[in-house]
N, C-alpha and C. Protein backbone atom coordinates (compact mmCIF):
# COMPACT_ATOMS: atom_id res chain seq x y z
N UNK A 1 57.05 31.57 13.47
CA UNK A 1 55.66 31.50 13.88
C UNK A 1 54.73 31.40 12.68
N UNK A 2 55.32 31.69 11.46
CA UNK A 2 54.36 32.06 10.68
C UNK A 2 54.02 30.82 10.09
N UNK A 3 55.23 30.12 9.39
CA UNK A 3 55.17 29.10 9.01
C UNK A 3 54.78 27.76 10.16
N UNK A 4 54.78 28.10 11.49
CA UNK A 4 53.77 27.02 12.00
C UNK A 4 52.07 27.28 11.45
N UNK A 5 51.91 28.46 11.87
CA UNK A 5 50.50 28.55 11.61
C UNK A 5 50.19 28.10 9.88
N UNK A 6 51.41 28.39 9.16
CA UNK A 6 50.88 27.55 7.87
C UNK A 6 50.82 26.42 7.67
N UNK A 7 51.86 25.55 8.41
CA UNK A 7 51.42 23.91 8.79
C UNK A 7 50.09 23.74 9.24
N UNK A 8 49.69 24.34 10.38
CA UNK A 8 48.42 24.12 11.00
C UNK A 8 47.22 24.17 9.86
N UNK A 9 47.61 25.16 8.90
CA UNK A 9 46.54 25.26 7.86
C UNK A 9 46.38 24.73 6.93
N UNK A 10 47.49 23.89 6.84
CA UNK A 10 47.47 23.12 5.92
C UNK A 10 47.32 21.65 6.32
N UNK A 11 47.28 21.37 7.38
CA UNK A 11 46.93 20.18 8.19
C UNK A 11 45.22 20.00 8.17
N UNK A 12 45.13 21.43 8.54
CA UNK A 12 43.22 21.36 8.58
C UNK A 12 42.74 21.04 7.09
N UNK A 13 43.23 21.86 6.20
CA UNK A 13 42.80 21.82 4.89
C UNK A 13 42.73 20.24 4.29
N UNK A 14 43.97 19.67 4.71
CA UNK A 14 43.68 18.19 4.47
C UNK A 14 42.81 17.57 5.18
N UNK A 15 42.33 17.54 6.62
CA UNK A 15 41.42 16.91 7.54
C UNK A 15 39.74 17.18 6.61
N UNK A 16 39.62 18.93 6.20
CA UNK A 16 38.72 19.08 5.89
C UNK A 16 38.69 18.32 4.78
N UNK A 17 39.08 18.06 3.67
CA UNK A 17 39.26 17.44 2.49
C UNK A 17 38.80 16.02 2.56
N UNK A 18 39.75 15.79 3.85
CA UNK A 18 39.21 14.19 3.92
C UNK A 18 37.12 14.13 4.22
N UNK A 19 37.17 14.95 5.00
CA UNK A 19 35.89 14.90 6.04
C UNK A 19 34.93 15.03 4.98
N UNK A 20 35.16 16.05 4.04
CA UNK A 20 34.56 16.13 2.59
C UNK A 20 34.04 14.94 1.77
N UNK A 21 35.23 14.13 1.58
CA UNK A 21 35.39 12.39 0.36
C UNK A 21 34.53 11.92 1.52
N UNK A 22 34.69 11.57 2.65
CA UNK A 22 33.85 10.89 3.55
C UNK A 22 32.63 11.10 3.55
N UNK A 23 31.65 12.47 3.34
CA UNK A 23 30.55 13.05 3.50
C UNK A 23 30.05 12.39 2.35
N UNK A 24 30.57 12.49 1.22
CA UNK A 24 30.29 12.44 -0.22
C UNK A 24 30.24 11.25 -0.27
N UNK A 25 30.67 9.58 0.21
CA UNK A 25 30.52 8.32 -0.07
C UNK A 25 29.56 8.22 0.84
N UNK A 26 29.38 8.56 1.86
CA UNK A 26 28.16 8.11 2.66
C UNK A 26 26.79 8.81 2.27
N UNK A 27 26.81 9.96 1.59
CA UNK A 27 25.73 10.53 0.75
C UNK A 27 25.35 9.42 -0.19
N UNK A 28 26.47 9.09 -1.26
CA UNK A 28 25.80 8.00 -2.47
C UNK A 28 25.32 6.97 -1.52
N UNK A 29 26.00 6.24 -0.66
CA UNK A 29 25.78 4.62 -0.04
C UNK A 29 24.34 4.92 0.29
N UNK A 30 24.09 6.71 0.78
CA UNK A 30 22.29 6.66 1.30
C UNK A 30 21.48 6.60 0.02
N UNK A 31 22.24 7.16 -0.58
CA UNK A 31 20.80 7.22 -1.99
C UNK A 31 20.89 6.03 -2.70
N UNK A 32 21.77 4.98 -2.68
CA UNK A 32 21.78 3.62 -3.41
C UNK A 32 20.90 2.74 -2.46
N UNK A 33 21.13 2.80 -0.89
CA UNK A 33 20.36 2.68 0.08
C UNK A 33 18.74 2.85 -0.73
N UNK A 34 18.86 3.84 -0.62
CA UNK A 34 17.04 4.30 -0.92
C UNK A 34 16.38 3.68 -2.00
N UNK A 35 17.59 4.26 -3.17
CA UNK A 35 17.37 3.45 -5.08
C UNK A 35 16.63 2.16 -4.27
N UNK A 36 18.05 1.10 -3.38
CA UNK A 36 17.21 -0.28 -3.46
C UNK A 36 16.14 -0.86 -2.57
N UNK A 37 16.08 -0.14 -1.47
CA UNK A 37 14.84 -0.10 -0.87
C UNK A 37 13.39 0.22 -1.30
N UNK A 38 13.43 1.27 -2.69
CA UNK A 38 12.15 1.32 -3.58
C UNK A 38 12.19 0.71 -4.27
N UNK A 39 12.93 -0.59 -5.09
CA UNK A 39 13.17 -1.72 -5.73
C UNK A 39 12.65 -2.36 -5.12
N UNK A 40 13.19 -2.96 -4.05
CA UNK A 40 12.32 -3.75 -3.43
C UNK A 40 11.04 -3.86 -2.76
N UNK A 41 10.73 -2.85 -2.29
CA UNK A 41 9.30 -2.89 -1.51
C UNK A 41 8.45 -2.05 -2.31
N UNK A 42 8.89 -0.71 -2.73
CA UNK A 42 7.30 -0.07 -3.58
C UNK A 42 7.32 -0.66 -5.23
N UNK A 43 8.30 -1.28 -5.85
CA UNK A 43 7.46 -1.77 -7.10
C UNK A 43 6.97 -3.05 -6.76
N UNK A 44 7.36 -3.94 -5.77
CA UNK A 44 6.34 -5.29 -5.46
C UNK A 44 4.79 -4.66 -5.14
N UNK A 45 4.95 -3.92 -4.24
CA UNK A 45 3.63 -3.38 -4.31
C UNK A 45 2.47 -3.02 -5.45
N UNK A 46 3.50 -2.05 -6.34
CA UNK A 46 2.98 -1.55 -7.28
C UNK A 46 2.13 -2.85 -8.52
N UNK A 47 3.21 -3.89 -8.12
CA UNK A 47 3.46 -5.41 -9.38
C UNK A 47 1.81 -5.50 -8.57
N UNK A 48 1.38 -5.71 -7.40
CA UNK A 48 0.73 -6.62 -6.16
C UNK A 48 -0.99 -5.76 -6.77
N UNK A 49 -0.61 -4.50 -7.09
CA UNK A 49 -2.15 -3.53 -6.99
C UNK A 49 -2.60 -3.58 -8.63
N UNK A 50 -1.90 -4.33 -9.68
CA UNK A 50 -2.79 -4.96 -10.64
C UNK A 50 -2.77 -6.12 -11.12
N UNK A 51 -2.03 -7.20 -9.93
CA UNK A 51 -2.25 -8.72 -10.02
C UNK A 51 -3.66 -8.94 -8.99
N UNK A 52 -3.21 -8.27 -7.79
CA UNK A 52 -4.30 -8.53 -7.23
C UNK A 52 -5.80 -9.13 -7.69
N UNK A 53 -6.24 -7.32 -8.45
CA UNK A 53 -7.68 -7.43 -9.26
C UNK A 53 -8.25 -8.70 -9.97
N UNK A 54 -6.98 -8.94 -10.46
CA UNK A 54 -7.04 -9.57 -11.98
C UNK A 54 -6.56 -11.13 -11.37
N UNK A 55 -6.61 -11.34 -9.96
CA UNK A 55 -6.76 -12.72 -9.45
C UNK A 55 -7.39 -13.13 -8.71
N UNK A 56 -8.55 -12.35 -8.08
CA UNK A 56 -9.95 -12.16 -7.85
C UNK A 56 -10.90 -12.00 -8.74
N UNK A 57 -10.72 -10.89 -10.09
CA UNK A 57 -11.66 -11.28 -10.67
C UNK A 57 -11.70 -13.27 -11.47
N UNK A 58 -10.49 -13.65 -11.27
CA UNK A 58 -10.50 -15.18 -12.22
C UNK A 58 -11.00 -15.77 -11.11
N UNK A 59 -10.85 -15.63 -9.20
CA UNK A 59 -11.54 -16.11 -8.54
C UNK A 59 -12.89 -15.98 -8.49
N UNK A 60 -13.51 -15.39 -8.83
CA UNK A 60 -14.95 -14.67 -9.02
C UNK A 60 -15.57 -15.49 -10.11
N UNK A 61 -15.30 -15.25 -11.19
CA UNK A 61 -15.65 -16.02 -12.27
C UNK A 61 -15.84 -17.37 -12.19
N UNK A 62 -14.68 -18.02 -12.01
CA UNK A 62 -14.65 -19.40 -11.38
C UNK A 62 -15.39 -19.59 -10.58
N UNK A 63 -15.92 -19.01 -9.42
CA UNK A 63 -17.05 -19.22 -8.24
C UNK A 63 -18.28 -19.15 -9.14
N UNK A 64 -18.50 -18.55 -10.11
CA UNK A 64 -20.19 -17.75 -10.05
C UNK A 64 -20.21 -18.84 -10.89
N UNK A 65 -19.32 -19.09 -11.71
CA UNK A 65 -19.64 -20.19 -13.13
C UNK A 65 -19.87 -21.68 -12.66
N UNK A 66 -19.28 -22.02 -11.90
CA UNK A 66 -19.43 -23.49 -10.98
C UNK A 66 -20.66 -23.73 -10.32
N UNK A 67 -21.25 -22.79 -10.16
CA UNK A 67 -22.90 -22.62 -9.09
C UNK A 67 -23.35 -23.31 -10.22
């Protein structure tokens, strides 16, 4: 009996182990997830909030100077 229940525990111990490596790759895949999702959308933004200015003010200029 005894040594079943030590199979059994040692069966779980591997399941848990696995369930562990599994937790742990789908943790990184979310945060590489995230890394490239703020790559892509908040530094275009960021690029967007001092091109913007600075391509309105050359539109501006160009308007007032042509009058």
């Amino acid at each position: 009996m005894d040594q079943e229940i030590l199979n059994r525990l040692q069966a779980q111990d591997e399941l848990l182990q696995k369930i562990y490596t599994s937790g742990e790759k789908t943790r990184k895949y979310f945060m590489w997830t995230l890394i490239a999702s703020v790559v892509v959308v908040i530094f275009p933004l960021l690029g967007l909030a001092f091109v913007i200015p600075t391509f309105l003010t050359t539109l501006g200029g160009v308007g007032i100077n042509g009058l």
